[in-house]
C-alpha atoms as a PDB file:
ATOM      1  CA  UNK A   1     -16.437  -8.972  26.754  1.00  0.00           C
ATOM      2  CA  UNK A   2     -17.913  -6.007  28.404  1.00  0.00           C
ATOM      3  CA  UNK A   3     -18.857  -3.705  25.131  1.00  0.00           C
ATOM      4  CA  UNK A   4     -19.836  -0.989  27.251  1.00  0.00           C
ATOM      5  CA  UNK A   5     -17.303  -0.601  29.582  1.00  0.00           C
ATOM      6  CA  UNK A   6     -14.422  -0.986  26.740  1.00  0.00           C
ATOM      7  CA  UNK A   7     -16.426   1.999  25.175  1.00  0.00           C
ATOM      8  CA  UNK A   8     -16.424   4.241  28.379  1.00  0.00           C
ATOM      9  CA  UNK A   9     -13.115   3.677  28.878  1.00  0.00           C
ATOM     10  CA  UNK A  10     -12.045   4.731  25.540  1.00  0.00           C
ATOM     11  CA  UNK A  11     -14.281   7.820  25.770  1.00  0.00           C
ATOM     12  CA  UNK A  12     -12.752   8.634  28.903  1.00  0.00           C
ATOM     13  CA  UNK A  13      -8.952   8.171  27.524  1.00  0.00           C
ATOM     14  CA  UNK A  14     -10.073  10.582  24.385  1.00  0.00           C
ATOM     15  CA  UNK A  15     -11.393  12.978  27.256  1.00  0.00           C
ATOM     16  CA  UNK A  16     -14.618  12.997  25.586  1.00  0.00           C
ATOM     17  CA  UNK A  17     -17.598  13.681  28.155  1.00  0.00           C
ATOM     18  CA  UNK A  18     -21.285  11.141  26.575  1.00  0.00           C
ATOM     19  CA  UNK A  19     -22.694  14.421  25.189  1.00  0.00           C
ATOM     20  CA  UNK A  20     -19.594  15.116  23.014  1.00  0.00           C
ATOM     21  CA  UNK A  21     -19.183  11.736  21.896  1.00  0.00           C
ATOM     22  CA  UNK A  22     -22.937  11.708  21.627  1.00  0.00           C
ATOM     23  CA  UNK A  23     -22.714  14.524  19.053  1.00  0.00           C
ATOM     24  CA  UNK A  24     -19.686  13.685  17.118  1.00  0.00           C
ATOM     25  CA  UNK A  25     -21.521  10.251  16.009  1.00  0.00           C
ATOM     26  CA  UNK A  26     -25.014  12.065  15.590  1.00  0.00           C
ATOM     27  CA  UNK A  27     -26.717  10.019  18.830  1.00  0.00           C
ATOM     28  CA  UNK A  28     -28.155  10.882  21.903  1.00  0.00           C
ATOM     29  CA  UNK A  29     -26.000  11.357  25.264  1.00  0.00           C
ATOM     30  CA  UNK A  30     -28.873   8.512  26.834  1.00  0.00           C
ATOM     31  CA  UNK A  31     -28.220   6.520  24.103  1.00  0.00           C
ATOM     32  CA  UNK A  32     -24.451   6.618  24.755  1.00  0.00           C
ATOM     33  CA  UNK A  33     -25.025   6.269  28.519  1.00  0.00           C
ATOM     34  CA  UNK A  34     -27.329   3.229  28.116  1.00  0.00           C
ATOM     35  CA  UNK A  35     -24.410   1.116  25.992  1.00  0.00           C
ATOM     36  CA  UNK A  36     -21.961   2.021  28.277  1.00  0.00           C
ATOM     37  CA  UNK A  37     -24.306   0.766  31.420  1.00  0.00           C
ATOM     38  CA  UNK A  38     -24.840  -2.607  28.970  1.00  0.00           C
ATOM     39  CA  UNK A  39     -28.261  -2.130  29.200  1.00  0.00           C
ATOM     40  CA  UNK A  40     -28.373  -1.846  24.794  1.00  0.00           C
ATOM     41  CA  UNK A  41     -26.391  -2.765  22.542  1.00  0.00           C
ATOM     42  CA  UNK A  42     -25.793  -1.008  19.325  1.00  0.00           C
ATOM     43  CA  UNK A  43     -25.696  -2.361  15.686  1.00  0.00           C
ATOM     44  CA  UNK A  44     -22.268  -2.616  14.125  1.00  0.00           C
ATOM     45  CA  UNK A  45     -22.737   0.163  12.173  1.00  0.00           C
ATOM     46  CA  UNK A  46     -23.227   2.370  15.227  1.00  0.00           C
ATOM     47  CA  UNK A  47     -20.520   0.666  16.784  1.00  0.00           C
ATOM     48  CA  UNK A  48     -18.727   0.921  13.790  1.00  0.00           C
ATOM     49  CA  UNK A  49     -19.078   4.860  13.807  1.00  0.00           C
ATOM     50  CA  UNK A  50     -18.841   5.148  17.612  1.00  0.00           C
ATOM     51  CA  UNK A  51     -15.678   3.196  17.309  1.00  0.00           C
ATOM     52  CA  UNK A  52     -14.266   5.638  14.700  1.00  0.00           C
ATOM     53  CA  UNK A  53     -15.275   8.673  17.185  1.00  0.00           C
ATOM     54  CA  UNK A  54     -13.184   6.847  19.478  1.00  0.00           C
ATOM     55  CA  UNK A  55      -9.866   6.524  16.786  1.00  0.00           C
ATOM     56  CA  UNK A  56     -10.095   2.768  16.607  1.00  0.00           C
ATOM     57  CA  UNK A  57     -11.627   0.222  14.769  1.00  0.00           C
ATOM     58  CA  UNK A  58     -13.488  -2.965  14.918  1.00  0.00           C
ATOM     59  CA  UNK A  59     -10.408  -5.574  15.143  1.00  0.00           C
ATOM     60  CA  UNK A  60      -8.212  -3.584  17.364  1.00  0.00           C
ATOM     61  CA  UNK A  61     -11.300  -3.000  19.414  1.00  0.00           C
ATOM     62  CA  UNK A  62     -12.444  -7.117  20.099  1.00  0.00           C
ATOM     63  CA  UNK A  63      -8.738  -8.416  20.158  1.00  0.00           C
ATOM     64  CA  UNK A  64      -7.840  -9.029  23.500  1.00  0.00           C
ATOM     65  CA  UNK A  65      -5.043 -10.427  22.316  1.00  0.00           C
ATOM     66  CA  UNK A  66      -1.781 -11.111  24.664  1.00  0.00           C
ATOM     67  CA  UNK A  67       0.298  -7.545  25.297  1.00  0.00           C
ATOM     68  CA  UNK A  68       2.886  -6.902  23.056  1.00  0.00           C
ATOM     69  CA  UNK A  69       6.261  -7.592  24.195  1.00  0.00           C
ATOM     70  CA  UNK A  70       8.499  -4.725  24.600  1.00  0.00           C
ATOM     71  CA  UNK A  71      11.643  -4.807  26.660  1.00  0.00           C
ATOM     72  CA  UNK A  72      13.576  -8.130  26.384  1.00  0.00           C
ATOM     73  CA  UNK A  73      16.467  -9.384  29.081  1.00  0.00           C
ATOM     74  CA  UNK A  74      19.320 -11.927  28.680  1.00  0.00           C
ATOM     75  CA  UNK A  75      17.060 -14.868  29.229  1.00  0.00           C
ATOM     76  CA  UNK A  76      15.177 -13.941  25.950  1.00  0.00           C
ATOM     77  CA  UNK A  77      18.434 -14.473  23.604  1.00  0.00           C
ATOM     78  CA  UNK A  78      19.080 -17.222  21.423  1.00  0.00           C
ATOM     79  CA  UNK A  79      22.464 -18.093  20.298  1.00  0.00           C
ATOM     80  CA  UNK A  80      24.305 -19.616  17.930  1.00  0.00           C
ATOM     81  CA  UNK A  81      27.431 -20.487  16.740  1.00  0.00           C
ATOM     82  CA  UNK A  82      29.777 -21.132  13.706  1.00  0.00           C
ATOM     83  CA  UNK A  83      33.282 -22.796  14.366  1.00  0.00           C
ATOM     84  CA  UNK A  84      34.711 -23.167  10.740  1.00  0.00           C
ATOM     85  CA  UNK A  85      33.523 -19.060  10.081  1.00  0.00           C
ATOM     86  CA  UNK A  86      34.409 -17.920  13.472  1.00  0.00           C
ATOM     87  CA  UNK A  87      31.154 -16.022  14.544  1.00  0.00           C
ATOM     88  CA  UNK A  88      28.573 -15.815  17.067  1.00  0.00           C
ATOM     89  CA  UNK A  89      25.199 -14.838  16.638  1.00  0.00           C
ATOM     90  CA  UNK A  90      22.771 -13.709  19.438  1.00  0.00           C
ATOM     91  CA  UNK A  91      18.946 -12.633  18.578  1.00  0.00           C
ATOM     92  CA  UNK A  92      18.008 -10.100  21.446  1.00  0.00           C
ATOM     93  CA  UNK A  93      14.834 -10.235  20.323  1.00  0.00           C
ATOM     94  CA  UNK A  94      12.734 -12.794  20.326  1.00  0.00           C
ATOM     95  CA  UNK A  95      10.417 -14.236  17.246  1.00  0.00           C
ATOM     96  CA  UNK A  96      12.184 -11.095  15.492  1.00  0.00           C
ATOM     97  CA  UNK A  97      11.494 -12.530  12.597  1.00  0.00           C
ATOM     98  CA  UNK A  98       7.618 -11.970  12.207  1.00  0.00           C
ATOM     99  CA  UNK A  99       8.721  -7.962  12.794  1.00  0.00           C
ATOM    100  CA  UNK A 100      10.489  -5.576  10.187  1.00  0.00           C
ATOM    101  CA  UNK A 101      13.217  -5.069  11.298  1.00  0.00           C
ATOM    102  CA  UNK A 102      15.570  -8.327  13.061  1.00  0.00           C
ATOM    103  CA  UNK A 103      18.567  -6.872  15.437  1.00  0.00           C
ATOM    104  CA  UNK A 104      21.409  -9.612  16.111  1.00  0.00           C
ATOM    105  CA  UNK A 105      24.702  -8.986  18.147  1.00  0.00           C
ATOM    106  CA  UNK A 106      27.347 -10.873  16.020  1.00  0.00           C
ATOM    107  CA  UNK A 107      30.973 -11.558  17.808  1.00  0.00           C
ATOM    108  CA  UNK A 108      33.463 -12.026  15.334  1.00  0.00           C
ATOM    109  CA  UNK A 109      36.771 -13.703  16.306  1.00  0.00           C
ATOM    110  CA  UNK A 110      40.047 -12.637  15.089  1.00  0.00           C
ATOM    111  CA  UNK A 111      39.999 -13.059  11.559  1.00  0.00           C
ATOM    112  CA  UNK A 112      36.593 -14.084  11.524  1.00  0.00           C
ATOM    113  CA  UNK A 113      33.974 -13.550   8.919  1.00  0.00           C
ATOM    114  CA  UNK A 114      29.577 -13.532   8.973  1.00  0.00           C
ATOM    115  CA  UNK A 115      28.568 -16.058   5.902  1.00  0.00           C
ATOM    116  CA  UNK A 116      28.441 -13.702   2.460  1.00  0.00           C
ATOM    117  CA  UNK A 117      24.634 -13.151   1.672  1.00  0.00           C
ATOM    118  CA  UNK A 118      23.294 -12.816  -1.687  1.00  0.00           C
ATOM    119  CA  UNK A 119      21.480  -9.283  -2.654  1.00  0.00           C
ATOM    120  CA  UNK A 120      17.632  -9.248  -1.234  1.00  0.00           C
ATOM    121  CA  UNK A 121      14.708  -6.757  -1.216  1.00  0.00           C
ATOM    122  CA  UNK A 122      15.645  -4.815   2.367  1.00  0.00           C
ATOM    123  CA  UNK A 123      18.492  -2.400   4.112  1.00  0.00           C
ATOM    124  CA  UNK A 124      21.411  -3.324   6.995  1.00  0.00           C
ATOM    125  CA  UNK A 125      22.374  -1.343   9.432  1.00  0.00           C
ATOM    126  CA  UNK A 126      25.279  -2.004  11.567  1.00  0.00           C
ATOM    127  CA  UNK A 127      26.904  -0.145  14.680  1.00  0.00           C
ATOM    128  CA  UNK A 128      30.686  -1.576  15.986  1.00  0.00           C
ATOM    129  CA  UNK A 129      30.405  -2.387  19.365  1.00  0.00           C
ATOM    130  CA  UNK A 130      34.090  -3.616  20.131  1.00  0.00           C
ATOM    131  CA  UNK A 131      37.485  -3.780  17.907  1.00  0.00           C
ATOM    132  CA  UNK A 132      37.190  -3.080  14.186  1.00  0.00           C
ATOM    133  CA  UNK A 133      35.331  -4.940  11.171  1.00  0.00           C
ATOM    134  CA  UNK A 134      35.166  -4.652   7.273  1.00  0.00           C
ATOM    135  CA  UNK A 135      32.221  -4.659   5.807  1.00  0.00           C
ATOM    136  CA  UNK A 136      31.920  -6.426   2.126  1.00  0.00           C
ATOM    137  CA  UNK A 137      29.395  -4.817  -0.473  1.00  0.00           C
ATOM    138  CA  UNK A 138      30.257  -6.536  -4.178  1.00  0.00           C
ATOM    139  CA  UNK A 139      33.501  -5.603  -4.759  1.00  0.00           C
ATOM    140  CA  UNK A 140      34.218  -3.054  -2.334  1.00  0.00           C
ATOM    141  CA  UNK A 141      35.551  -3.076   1.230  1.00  0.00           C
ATOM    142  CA  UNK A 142      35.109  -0.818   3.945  1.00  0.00           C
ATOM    143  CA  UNK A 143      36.219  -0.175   7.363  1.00  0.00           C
ATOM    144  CA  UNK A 144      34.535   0.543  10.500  1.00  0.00           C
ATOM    145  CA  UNK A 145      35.589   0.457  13.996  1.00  0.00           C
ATOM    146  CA  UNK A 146      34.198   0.888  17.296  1.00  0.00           C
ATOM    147  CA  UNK A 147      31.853   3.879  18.218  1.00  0.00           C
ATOM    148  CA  UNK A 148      31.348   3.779  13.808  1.00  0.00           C
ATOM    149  CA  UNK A 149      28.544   2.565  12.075  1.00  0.00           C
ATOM    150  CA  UNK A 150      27.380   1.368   8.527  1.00  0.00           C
ATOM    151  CA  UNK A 151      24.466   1.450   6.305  1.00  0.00           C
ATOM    152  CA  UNK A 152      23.890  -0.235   2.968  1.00  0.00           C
ATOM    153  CA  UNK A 153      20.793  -1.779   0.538  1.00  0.00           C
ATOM    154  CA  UNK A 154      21.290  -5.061   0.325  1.00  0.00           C
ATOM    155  CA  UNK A 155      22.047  -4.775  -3.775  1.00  0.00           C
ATOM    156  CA  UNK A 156      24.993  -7.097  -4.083  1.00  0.00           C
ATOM    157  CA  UNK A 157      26.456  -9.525  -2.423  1.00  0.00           C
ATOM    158  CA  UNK A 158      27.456  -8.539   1.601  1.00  0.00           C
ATOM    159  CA  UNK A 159      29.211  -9.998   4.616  1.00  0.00           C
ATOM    160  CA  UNK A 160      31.380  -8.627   7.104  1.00  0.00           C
ATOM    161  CA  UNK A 161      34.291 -10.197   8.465  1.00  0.00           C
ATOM    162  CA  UNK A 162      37.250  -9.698  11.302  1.00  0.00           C
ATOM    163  CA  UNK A 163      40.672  -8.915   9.389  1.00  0.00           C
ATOM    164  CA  UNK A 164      42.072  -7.794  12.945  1.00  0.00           C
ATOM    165  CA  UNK A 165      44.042  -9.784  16.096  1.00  0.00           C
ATOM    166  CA  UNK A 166      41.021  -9.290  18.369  1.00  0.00           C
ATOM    167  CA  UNK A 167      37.164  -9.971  18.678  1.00  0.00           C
ATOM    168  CA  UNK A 168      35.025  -7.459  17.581  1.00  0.00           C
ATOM    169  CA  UNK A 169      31.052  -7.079  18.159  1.00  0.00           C
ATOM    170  CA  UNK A 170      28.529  -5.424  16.099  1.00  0.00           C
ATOM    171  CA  UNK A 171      24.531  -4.621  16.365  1.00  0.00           C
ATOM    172  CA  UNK A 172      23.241  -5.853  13.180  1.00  0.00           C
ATOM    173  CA  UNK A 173      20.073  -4.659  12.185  1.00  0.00           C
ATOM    174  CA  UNK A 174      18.263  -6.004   8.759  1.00  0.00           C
ATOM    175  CA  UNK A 175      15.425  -5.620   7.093  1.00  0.00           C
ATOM    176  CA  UNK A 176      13.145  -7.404   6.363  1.00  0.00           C
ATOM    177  CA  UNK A 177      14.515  -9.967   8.751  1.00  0.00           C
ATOM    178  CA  UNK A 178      16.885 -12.404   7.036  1.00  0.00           C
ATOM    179  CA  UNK A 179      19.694 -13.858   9.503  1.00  0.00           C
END
């Protein structure tokens, strides 16, 4: 790894000129210059407080880790199935699990139902797609239909389910990720 030119570059990005950066961390502007040339390198508390200058930290700074994934396409969903209940799930994003939130599209046939889960730590969120759905919370029961949306903590027991002659599709969003 090129220290030096990882620095500049950040300095540059802040649209800090040496002698500004110099002076925020209490250095010289040819002390600055020489690290970003690689011709010294700077203890780790200097590069600790130049870092800091800069609005990052040590680990963000040395991971050159892979890119974070952002936009995902068809290719990227899993699917699966569930005969006896009637449903289809598909993750649209992938390894949503290790995130906060976990989005799902779940098809519902006619009458239809997504397996009951039992109350957890976490909030759903859920936006009708196609036809019309009822959404179990305990005891209660309500509808929503297309263009409508719910919003619950997870508290009691929850499921939703397909009462109607056609399919129906809803964005499922949970968190922390549980389907």
């Amino acid at each position: 790894m090129n220290i030096g030119e990882k620095i500049k570059r950040l300095r540059i990005e802040k649209s800090l000129t040496q002698i500004e950066l110099a002076n925020r961390c209490e250095l010289s502007k040819g002390f600055i210059s020489q690290i970003e040339r690689d011709l010294t390198s700077p203890s780790i508390a200097t590069l600790v407080d130049i870092l800091e200058c800069l609005g990052t930290n040590l680990k963000d700074f040395f991971n050159d880790g892979e890119e974070e994934k952002i936009v995902f396409s068809k290719e990227d969903i899993f699917e699966t199935e569930d005969e006896e209940l009637k449903y289809k799930l598909e993750w649209v994003v992938t390894n949503a699990q290790k995130n906060m939130m976990e989005p799902i599209l779940v098809t519902l046939q006619p009458e239809g139902k997504y397996k009951e889960d039992e109350p957890h730590e976490g909030e759903e969120f859920g936006y009708v797609l196609l036809g019309s759905i009822c959404v179990h919370l305990g005891n209660k029961k309500y509808k929503a239909k297309k263009g409508e949306s719910f919003y619950y903590k997870a508290k009691s027991n929850h499921y939703i389910s397909n009462a109607s002659k056609s399919v129906a599709k809803v964005l499922w969003v949970s968190t922390p990720p549980n389907f």
